[in-house]
N, C-alpha and C. Protein backbone atom coordinates (compact mmCIF):
# COMPACT_ATOMS: atom_id res chain seq x y z
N UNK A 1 -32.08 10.30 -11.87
CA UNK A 1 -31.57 8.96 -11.63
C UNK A 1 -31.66 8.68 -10.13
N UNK A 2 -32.35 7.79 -10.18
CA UNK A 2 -32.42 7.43 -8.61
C UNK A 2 -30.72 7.08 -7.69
N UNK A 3 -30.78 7.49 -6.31
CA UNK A 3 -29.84 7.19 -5.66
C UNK A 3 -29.62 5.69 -5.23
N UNK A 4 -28.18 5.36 -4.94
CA UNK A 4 -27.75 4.13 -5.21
C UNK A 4 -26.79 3.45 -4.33
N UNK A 5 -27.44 2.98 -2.93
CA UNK A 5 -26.03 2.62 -1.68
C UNK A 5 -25.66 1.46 -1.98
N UNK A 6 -24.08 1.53 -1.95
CA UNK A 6 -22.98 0.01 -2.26
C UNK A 6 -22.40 -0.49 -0.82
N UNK A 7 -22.47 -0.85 0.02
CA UNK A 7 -21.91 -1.01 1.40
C UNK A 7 -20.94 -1.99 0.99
N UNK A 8 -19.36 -1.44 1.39
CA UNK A 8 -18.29 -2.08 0.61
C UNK A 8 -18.00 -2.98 2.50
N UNK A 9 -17.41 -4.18 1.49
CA UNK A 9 -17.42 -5.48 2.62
C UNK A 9 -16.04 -5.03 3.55
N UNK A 10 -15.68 -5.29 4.62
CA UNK A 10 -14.13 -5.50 4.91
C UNK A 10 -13.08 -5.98 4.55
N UNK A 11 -13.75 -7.46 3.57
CA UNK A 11 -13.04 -8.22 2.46
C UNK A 11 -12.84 -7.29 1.00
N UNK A 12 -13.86 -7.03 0.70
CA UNK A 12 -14.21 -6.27 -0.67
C UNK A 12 -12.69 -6.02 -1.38
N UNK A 13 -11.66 -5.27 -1.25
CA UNK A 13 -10.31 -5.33 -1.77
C UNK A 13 -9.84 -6.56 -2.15
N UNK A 14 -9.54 -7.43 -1.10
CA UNK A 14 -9.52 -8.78 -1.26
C UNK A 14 -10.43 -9.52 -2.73
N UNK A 15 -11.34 -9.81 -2.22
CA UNK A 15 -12.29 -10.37 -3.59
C UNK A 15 -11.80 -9.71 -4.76
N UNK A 16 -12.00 -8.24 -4.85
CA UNK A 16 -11.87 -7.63 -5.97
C UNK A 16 -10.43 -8.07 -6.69
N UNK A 17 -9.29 -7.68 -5.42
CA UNK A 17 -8.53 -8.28 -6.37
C UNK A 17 -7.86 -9.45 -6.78
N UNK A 18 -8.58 -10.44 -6.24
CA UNK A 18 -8.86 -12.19 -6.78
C UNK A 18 -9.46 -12.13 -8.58
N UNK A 19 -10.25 -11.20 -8.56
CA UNK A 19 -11.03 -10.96 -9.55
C UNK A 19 -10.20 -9.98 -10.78
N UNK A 20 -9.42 -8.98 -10.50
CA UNK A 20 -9.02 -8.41 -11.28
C UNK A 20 -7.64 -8.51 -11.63
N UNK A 21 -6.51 -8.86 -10.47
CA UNK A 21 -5.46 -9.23 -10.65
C UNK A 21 -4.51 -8.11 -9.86
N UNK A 22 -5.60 -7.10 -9.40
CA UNK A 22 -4.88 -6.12 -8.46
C UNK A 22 -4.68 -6.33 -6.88
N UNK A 23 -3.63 -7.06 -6.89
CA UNK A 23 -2.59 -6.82 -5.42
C UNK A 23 -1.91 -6.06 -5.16
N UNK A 24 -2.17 -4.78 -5.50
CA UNK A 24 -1.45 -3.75 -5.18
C UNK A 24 -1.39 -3.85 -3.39
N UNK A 25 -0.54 -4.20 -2.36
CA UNK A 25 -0.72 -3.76 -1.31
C UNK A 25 -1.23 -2.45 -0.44
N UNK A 26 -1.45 -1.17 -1.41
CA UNK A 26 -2.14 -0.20 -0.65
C UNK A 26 -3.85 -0.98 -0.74
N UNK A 27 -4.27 -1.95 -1.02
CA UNK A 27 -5.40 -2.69 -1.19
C UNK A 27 -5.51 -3.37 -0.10
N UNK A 28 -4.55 -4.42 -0.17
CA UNK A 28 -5.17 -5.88 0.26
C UNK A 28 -4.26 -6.24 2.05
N UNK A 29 -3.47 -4.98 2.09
CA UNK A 29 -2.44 -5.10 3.44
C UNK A 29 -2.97 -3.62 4.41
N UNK A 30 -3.56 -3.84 5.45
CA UNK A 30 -3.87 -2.38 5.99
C UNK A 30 -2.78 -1.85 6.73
N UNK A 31 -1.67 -2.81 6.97
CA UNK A 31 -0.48 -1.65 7.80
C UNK A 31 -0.23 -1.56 7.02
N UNK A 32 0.26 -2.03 5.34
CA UNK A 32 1.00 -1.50 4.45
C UNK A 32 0.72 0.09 4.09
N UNK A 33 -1.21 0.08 4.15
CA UNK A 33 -1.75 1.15 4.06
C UNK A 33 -1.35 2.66 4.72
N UNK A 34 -1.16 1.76 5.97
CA UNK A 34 -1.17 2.80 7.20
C UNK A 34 0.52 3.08 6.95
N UNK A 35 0.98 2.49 6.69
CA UNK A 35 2.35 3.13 6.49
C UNK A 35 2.68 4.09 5.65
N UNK A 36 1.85 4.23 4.52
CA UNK A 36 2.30 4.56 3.44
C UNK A 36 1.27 6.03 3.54
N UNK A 37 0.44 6.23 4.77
CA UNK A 37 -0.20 7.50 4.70
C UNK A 37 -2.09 7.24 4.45
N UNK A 38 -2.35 6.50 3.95
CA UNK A 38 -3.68 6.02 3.83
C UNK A 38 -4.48 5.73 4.88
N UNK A 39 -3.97 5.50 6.09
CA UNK A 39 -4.62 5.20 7.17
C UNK A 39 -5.59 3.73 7.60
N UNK A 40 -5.19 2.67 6.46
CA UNK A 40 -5.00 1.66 6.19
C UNK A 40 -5.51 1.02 4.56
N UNK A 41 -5.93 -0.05 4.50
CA UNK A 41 -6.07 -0.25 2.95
C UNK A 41 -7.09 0.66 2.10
N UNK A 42 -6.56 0.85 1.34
CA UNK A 42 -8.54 0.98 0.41
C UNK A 42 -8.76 0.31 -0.55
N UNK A 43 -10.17 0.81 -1.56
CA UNK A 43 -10.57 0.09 -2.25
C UNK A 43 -10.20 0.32 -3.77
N UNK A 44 -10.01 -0.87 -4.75
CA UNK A 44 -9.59 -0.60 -5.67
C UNK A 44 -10.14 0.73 -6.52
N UNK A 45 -9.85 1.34 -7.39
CA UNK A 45 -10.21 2.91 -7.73
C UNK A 45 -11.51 1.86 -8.94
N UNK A 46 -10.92 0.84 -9.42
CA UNK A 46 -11.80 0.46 -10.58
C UNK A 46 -12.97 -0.02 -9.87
N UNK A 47 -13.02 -0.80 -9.00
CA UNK A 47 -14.30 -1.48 -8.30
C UNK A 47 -15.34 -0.24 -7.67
N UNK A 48 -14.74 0.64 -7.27
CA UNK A 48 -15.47 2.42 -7.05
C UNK A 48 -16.12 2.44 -8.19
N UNK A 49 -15.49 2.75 -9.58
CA UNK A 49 -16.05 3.34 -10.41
C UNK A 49 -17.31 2.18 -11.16
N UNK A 50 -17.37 0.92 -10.88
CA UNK A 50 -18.01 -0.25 -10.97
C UNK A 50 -19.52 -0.05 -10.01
N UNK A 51 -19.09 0.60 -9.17
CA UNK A 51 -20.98 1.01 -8.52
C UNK A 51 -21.49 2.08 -9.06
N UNK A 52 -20.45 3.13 -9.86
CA UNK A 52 -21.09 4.17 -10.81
C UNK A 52 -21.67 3.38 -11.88
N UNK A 53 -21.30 2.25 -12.75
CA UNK A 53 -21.64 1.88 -13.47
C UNK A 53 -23.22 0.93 -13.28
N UNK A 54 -22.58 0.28 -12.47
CA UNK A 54 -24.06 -0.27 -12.03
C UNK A 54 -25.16 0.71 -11.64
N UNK A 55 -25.21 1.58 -11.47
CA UNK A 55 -25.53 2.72 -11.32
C UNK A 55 -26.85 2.82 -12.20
N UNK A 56 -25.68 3.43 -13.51
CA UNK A 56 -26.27 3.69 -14.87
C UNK A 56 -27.13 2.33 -15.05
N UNK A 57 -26.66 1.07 -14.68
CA UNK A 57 -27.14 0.11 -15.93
C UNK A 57 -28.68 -0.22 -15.31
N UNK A 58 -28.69 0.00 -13.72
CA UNK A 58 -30.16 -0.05 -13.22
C UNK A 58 -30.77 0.94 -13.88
N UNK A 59 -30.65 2.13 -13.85
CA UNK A 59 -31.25 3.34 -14.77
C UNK A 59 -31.30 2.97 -16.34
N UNK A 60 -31.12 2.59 -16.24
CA UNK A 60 -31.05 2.38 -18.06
C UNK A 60 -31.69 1.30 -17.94
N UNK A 61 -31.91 0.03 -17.40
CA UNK A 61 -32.54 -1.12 -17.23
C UNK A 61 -31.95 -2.69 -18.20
N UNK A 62 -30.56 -2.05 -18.28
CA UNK A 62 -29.62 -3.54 -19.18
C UNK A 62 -28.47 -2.48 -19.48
N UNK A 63 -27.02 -3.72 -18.72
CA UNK A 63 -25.74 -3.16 -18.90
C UNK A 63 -25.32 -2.46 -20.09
N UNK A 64 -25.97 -2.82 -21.37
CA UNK A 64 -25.61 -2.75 -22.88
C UNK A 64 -26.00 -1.17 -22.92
N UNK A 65 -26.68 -0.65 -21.90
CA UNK A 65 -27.13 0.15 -22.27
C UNK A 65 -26.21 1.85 -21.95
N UNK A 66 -25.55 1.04 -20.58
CA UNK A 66 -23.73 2.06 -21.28
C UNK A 66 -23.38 2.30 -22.27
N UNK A 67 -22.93 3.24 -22.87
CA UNK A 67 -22.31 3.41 -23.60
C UNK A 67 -21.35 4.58 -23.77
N UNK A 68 -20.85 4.76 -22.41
CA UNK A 68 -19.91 5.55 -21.77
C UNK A 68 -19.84 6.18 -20.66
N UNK A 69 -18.46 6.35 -20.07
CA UNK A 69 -18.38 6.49 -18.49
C UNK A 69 -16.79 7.08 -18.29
N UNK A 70 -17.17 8.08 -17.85
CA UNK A 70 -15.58 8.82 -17.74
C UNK A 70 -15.61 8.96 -16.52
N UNK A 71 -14.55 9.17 -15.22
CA UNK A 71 -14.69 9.08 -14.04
C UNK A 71 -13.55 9.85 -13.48
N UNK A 72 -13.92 10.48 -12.55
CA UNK A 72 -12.20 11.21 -11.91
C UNK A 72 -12.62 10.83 -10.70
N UNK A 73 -11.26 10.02 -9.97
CA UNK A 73 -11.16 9.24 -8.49
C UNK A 73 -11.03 10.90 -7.70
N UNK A 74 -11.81 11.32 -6.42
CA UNK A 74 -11.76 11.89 -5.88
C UNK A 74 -10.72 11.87 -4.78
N UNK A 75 -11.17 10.82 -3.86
CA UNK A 75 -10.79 10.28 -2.63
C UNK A 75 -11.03 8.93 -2.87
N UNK A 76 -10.24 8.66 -1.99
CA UNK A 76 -10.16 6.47 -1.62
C UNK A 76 -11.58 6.38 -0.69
N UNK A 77 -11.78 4.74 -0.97
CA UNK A 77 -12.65 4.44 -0.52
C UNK A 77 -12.33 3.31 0.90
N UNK A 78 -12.84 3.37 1.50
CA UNK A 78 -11.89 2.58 2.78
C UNK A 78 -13.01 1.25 2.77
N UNK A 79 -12.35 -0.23 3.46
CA UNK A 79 -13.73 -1.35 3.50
C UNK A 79 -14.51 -0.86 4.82
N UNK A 80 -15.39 -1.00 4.43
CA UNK A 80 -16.94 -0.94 5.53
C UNK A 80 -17.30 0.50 5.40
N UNK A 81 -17.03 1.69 4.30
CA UNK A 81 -17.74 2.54 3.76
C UNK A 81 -18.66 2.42 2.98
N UNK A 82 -19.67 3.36 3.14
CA UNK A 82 -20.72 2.65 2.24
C UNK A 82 -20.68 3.60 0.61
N UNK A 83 -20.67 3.41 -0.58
CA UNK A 83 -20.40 4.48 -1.50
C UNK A 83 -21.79 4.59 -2.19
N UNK A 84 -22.35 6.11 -1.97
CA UNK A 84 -23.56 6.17 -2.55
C UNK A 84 -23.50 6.57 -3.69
N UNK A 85 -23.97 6.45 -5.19
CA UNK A 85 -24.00 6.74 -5.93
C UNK A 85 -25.30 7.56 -6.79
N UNK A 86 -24.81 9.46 -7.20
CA UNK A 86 -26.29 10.01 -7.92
C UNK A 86 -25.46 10.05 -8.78
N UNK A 87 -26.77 10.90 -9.86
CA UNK A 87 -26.89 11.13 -10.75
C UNK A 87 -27.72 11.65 -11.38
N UNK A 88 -27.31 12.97 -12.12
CA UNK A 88 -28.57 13.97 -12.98
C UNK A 88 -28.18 14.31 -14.23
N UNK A 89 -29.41 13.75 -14.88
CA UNK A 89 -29.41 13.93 -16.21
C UNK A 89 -29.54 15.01 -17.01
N UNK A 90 -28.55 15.64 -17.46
CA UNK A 90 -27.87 16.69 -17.95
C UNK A 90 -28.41 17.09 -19.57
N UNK A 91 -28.57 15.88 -20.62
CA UNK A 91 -28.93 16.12 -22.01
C UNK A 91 -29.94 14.71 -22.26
N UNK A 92 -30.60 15.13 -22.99
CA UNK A 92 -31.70 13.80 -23.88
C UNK A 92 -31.12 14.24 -25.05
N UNK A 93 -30.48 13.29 -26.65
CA UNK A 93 -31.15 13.50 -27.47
C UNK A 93 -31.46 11.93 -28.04
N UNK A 94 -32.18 12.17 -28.70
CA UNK A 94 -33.14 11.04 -28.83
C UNK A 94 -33.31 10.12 -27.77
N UNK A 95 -32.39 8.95 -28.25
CA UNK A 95 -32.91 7.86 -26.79
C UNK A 95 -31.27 7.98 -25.82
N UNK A 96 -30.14 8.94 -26.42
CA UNK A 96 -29.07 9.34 -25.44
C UNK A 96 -29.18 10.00 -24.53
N UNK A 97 -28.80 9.41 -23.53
CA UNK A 97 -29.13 10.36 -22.08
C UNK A 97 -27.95 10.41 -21.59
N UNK A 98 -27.28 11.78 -21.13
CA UNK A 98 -25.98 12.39 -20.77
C UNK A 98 -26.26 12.38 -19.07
N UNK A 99 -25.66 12.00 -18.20
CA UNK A 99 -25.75 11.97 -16.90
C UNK A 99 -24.61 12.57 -16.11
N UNK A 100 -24.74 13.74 -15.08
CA UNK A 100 -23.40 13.60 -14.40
C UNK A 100 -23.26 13.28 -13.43
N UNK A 101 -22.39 12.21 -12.80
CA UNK A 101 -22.25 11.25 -11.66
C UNK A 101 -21.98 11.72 -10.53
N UNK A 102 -21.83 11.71 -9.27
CA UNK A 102 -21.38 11.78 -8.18
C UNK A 102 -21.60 10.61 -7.28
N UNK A 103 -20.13 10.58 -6.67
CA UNK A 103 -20.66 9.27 -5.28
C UNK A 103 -19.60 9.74 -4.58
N UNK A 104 -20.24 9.75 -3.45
CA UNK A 104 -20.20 9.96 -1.95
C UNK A 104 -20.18 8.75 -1.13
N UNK A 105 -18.96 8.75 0.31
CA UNK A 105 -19.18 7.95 1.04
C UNK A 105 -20.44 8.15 2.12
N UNK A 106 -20.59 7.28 2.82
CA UNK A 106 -21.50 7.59 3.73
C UNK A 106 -22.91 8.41 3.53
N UNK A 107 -22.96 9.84 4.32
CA UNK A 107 -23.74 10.31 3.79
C UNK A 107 -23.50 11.86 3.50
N UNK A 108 -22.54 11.51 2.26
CA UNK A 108 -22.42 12.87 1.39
C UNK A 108 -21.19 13.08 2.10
N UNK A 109 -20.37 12.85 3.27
CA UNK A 109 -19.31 13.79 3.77
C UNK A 109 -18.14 13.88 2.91
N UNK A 110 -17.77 13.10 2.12
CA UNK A 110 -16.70 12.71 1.28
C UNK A 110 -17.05 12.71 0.03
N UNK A 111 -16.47 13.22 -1.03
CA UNK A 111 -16.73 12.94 -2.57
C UNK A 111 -15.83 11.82 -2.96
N UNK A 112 -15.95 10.90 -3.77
CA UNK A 112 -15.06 9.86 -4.06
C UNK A 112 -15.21 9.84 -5.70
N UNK A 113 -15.90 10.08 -5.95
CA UNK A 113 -15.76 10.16 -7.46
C UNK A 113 -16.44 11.77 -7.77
N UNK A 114 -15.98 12.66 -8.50
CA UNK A 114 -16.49 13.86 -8.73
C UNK A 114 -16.45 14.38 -10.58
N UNK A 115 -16.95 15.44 -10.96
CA UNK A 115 -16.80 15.39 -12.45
C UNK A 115 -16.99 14.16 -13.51
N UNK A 116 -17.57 13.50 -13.05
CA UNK A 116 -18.23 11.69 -13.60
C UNK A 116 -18.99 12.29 -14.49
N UNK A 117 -19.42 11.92 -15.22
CA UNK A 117 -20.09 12.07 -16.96
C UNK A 117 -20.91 9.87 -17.68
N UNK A 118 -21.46 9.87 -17.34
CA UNK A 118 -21.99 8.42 -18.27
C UNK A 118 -23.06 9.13 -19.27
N UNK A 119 -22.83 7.95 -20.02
CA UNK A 119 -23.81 8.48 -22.04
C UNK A 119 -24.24 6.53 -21.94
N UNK A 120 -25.62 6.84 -21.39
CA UNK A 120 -26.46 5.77 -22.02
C UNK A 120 -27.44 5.69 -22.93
N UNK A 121 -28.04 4.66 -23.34
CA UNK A 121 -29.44 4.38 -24.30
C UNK A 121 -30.49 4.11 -23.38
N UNK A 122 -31.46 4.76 -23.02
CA UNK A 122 -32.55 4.82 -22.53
C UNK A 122 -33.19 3.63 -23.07
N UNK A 123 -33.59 2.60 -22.72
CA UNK A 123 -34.40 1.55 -22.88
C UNK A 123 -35.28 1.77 -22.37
């Protein structure tokens, strides 16, 4: 599976959670962040696991073609990190292809998602 850079905005928390309904302040407030040990906001854990997915669906060549995605949050993602996303394909059978995920900030120094698993349909 080809590799996959997401360069997350400074806004990116913000938008996301206009979009999802998550105002959690360790998000969308960076002293809240910094208070609380984070070292200021980060990024929602679901919108992370959303560039794994897009991920798959370029590899697969149509979203439909998910058809599963398990994910364990490593580390936070901070705005203006960039989150790269691999992936190696682990099983074929027939047109199911078993993948296991990894994404990394930057370049590789950080794991942010680790033990990731997606099950698509090869189109």
């Amino acid at each position: 599976m080809p590799v996959e850079k997401n360069p997350v905005g400074k806004y990116q928390p913000i938008y996301y959670a206009g979009a999802s309904g998550d105002f959690n302040l360790i998000h969308i407030d960076p002293e809240f962040g910094k208070m609380v040990g984070l070292g200021g906001n980060i990024l929602q854990g679901l919108c992370t696991m959303s560039f794994a997915a897009k991920a798959v669906w370029n590899y697969g060549g149509d979203p439909a073609s998910l058809k599963k995605l398990k994910v364990r949050f490593a580390s936070p993602v901070k705005p203006l990190d960039t989150v790269v996303v691999s992936g190696k394909v682990v099983a074929k059978e027939g047109d199911l292809v078993t993948i296991n995920l990894v994404a990394t900030t930057k370049k590789g120094e950080v794991e942010v998602l680790n033990n990731s698993v997606a099950e698509m349909r090869k189109v």
